[in-house]
Protein backbone atom coordinates (compact mmCIF):
# COMPACT_ATOMS: atom_id res chain seq x y z
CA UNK A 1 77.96 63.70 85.73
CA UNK A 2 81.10 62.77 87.64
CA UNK A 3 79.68 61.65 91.35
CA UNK A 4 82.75 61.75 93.98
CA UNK A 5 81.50 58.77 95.12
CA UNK A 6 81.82 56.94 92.22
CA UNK A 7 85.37 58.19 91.65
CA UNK A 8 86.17 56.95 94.55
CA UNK A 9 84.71 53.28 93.62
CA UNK A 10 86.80 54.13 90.20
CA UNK A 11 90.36 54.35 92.28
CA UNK A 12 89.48 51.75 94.38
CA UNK A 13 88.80 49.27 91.00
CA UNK A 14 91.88 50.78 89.40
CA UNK A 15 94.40 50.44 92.52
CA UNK A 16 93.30 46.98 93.18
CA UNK A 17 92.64 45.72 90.09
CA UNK A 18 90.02 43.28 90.58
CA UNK A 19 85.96 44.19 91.36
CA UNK A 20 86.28 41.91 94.20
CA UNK A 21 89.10 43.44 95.98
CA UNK A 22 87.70 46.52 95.56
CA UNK A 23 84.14 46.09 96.37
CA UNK A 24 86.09 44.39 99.54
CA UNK A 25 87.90 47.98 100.22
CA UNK A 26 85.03 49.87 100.09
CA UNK A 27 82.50 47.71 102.40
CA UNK A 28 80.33 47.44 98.86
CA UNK A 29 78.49 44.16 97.24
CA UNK A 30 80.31 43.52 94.29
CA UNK A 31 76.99 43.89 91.82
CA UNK A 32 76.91 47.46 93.40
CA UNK A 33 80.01 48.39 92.48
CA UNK A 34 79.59 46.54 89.09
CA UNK A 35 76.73 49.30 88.08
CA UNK A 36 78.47 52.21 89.70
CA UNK A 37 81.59 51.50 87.21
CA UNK A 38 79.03 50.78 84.05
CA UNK A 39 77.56 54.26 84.85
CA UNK A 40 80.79 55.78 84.81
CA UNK A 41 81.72 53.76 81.55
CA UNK A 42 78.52 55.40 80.20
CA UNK A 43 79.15 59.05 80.96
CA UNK A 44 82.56 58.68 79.36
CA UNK A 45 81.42 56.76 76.60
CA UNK A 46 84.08 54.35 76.35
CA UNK A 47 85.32 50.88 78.38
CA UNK A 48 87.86 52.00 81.28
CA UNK A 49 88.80 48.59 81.96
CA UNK A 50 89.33 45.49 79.60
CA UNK A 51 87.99 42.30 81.64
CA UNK A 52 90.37 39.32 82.04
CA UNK A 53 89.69 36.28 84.03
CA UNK A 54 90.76 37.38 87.45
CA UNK A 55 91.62 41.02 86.87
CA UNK A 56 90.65 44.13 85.44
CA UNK A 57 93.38 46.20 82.61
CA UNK A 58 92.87 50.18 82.86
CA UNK A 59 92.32 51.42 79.35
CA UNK A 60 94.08 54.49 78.07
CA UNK A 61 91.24 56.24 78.92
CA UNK A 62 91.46 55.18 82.68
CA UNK A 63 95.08 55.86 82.99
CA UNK A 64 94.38 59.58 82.20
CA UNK A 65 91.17 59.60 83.82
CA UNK A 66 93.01 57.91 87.15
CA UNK A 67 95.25 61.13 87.50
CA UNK A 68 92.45 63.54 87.32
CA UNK A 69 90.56 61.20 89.66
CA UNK A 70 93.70 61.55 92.52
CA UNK A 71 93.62 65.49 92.19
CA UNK A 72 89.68 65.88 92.44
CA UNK A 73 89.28 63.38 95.46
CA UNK A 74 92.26 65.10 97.16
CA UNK A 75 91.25 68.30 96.80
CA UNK A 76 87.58 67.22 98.25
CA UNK A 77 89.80 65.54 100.93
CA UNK A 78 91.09 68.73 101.91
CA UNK A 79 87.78 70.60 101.87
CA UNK A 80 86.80 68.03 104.31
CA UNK A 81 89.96 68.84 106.47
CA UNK A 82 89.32 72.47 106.26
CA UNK A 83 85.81 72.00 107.25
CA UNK A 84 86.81 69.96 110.29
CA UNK A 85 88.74 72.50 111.29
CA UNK A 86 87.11 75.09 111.34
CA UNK A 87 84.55 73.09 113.49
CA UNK A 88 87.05 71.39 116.23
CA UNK A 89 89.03 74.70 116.38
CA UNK A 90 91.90 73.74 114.82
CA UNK A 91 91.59 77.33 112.11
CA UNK A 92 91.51 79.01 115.40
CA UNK A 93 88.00 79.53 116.34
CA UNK A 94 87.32 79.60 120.45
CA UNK A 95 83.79 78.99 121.11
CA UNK A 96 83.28 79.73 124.55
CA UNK A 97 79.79 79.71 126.23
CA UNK A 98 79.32 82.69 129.29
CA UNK A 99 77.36 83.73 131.93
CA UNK A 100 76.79 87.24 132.77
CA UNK A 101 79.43 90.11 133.54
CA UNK A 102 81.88 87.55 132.11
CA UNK A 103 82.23 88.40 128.26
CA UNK A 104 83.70 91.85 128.77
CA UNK A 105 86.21 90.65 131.22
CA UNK A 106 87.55 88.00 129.07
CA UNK A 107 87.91 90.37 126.11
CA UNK A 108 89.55 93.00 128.22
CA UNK A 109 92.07 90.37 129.66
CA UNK A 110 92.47 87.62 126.51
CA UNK A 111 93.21 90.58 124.00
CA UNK A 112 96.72 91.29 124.92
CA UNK A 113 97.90 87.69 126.03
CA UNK A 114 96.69 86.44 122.73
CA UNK A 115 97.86 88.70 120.76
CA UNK A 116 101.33 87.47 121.75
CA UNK A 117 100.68 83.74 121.48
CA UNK A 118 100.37 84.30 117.77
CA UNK A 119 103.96 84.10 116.67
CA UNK A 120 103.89 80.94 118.23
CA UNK A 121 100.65 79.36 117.00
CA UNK A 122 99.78 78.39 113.40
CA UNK A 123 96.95 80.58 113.71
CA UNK A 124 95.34 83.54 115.84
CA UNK A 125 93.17 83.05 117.88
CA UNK A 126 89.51 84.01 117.17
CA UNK A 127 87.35 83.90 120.14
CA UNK A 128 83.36 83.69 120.01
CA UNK A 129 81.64 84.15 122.87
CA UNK A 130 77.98 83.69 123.81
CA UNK A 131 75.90 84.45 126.72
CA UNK A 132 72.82 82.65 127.88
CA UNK A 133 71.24 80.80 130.79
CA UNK A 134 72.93 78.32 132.76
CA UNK A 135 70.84 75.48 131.47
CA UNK A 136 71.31 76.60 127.82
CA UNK A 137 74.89 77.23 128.14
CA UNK A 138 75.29 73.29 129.65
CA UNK A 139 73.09 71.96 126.96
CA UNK A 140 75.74 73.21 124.47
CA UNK A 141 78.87 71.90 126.29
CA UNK A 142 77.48 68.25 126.39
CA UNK A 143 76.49 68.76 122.33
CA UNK A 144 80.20 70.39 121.85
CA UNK A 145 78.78 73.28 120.67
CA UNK A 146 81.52 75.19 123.02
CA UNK A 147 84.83 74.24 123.84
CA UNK A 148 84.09 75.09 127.35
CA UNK A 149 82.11 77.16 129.61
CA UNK A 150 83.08 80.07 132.08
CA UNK A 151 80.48 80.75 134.44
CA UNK A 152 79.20 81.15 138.30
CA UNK A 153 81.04 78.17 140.33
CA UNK A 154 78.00 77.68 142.52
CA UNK A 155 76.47 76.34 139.23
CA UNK A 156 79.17 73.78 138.94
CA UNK A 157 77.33 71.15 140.66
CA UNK A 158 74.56 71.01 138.24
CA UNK A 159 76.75 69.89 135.60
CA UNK A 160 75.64 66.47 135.12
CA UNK A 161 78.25 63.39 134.36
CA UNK A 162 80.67 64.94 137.17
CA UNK A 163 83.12 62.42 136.56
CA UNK A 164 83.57 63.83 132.96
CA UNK A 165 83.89 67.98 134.23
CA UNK A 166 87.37 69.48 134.32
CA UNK A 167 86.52 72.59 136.64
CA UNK A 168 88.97 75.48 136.50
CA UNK A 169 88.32 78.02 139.62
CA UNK A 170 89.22 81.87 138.20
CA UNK A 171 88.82 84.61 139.92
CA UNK A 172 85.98 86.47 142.26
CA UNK A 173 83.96 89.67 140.89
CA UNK A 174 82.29 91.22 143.56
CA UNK A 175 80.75 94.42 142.41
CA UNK A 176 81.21 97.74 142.37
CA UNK A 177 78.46 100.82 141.92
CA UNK A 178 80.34 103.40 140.19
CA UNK A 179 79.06 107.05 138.67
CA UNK A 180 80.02 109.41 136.29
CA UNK A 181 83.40 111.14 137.49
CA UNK A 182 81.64 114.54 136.34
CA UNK A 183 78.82 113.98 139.09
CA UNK A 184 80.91 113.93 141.83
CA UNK A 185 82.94 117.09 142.21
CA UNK A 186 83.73 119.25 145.26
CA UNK A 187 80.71 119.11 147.62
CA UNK A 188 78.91 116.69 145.95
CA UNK A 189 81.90 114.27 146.38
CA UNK A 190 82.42 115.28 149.89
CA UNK A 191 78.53 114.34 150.55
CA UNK A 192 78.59 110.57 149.62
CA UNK A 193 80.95 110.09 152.66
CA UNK A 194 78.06 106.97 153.47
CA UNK A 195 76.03 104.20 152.48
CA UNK A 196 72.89 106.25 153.09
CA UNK A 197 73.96 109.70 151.02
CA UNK A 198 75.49 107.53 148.52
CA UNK A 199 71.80 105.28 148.09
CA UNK A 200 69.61 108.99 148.36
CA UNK A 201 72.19 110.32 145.24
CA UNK A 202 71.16 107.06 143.28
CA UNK A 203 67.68 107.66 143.77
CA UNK A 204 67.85 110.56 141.21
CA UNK A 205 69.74 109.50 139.14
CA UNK A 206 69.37 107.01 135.65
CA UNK A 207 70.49 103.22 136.26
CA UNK A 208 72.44 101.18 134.02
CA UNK A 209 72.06 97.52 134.40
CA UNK A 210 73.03 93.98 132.02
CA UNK A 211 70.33 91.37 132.02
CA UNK A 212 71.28 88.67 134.32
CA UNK A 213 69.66 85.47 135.56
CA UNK A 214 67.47 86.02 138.32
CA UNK A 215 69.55 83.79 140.94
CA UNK A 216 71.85 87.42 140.88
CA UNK A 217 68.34 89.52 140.85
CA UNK A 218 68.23 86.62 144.66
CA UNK A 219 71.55 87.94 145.67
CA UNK A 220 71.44 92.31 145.61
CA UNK A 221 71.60 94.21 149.01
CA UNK A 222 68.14 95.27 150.50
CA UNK A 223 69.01 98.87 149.87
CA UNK A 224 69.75 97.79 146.09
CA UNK A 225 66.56 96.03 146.08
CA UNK A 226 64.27 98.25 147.42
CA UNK A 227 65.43 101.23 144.98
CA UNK A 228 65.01 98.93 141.68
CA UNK A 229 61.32 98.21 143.13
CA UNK A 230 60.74 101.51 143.59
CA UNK A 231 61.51 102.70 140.27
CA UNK A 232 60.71 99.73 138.83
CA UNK A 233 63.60 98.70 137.61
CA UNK A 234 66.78 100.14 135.65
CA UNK A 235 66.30 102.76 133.57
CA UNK A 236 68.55 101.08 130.82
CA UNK A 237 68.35 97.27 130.40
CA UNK A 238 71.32 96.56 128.54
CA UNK A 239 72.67 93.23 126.85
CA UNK A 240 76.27 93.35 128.34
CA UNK A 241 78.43 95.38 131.03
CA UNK A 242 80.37 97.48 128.19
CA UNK A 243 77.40 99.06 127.15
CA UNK A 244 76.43 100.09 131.28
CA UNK A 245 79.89 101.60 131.54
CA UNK A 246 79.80 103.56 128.13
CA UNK A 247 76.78 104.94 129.35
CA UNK A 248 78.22 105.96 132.29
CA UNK A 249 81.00 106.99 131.24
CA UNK A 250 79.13 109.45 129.06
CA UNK A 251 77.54 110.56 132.15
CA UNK A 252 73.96 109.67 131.21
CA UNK A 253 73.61 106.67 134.01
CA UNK A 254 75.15 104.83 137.24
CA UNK A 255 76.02 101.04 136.70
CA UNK A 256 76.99 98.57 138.62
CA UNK A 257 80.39 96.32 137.28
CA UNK A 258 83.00 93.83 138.29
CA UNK A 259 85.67 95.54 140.12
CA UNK A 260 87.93 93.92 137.40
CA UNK A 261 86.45 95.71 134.92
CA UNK A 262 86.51 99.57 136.38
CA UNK A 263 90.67 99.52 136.71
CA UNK A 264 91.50 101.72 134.19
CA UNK A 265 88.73 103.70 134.54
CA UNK A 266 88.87 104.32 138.14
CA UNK A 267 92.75 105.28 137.40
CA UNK A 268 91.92 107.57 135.20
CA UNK A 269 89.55 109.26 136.77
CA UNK A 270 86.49 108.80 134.02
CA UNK A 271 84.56 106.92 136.83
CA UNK A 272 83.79 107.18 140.83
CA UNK A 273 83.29 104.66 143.51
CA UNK A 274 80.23 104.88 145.53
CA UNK A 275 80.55 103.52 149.06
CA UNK A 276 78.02 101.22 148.36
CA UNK A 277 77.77 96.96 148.40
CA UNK A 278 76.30 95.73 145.74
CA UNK A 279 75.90 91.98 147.61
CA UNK A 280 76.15 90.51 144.72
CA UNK A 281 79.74 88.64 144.09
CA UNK A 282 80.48 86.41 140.99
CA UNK A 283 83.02 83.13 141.39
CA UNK A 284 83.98 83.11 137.66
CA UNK A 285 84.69 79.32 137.01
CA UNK A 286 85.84 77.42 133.04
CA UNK A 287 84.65 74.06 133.11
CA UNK A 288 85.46 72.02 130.52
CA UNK A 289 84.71 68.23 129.33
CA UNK A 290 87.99 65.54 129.21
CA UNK A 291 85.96 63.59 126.78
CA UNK A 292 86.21 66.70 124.20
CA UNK A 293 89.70 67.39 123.30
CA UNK A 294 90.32 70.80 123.24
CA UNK A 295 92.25 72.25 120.06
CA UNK A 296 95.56 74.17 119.98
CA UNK A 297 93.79 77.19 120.02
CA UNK A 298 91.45 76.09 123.11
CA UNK A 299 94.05 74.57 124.62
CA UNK A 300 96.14 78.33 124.29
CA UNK A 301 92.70 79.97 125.93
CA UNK A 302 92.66 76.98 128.56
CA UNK A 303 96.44 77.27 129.80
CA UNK A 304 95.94 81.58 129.47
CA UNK A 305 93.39 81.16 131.69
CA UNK A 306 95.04 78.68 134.12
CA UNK A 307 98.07 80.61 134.84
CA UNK A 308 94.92 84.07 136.17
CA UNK A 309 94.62 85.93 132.67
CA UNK A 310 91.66 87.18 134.38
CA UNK A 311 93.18 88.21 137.67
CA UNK A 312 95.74 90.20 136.05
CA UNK A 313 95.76 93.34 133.64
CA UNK A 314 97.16 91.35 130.01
């Protein structure tokens, strides 16, 4: 029965005082707003406003009803805040749109840095990250579906409107072929000494490998290449890094990962280099557009990542 719009025409009568002022106000013909006030007369089933020459007299009724009226449209008001919000970022939500091997390093390196920057933000930060194709991924920055990108900076100069691209250089991933700590032990340790042991050792055993575009599938070492066409690819296809090095860490597969990633591993012995070049090295690059401001809790993510969260343990 009670239409927010036609509340709204029912403060804008009673503030001004005169169907003309209002209907002024509110960008409406004056007939229009003539019928939306009649309805509401009719679903409260009395006049709200006694006609005089050149203004309108709330009744009791209207008085009361007016009061109501400026709680209900404020509260709506503030639904409509909170649901801006929650789209621009301002409720703390990061969208952030990724290519490959880069999820799992920004999670390992935001976590701690972010925790800290609570105390001094209204909100935590919430980050939601998605990985896709290159084309995909720019099709959402230009429709501000994400707040920015982090991806490959050779890809940089696809990015179309140049003039309107913020580009943030990060940090280089070149990667590393690592095995299970418990397959390498004594002799068997001793034996990988080269690149040629090392490739022979892989040839038995399971691979672990994320999807990826296939301008990295372009990039692998010859030795890398022949073996996945030999066995026709990896045995284990996985969606992101994480789940190559829990496998591998469970001893069921070798993987390939960003050095970044295998610190604390390597450290603590769960994993073991093999002397081995991938070929393949990442230049992990945030762009950003200046036409989309970015929201406190971007703009936390944006300066975190300026000042090499991702070169650094956080």
């Amino acid at each position: 029965m009670w239409q927010l719009q036609e509340l709204t025409r029912f403060r804008a009568v009673y503030e001004h005082g005169s169907l003309s002022a209002a209907a002024r106000a509110l960008g409406l013909s004056q007939p229009a707003l003539t019928r939306s006030l009649q309805r509401l007369e009719q679903s409260a089933g009395a006049p709200l406003f006694e006609r005089h020459t050149r203004s309108l007299r709330p009744t009791e009724l209207a008085r009361t009803l007016h009061r109501q009226v400026n709680r209900i449209l404020d509260e709506a008001a503030g639904l409509d805040r909170l649901v801006e919000a929650f789209h621009d970022g301002r409720s703390g939500l990061v969208r952030i749109g990724c290519g490959p091997f880069v999820p799992d390093l920004l999670a390992q390196r935001l976590a701690g840095p972010l925790q800290r920057s609570r105390a001094t933000m209204d909100a935590g930060v919430r980050l939601e990250m998605h990985s896709d194709h290159f084309q995909s991924l720019c099709e959402g920055l230009y429709a501000y579906r994400y707040d920015f990108l982090v991806y490959d900076g050779r890809k940089g100069s696809a990015l179309p409107d140049r003039d309107d691209v913020e580009e943030l250089p990060l940090v280089e991933l070149p990667l590393q072929v690592v095995a299970p700590a418990s397959w390498l032990v004594g002799k068997a340790a001793a034996a990988l000494e080269d690149g040629d042991a090392a490739v022979a050792f892989m040839r038995g055993r399971p691979l672990a490998l994320p999807r990826v575009p296939p301008e990295y599938r372009r990039q692998i070492a010859p030795w890398f290449r022949e073996l996945l066409l030999a066995r026709r690819g990896a045995e284990f296809q996985m969606a992101t890094i994480s789940s190559c090095l829990a496998l591998c860490r469970e001893g069921r597969a070798v993987t390939v990962a960003p050095r970044n990633l295998l610190e604390d591993d390597l450290r603590a012995g769960r994993l073991k280099p093999l002397p081995l070049d991938a070929g393949v090295t990442v230049s992990a690059c945030a762009y950003r557009l200046r036409s989309h401001p970015l929201s406190q809790a971007a703009s936390e993510v944006w300066r975190l990542l300026r000042r090499g969260a991702l070169r650094q343990p956080g």
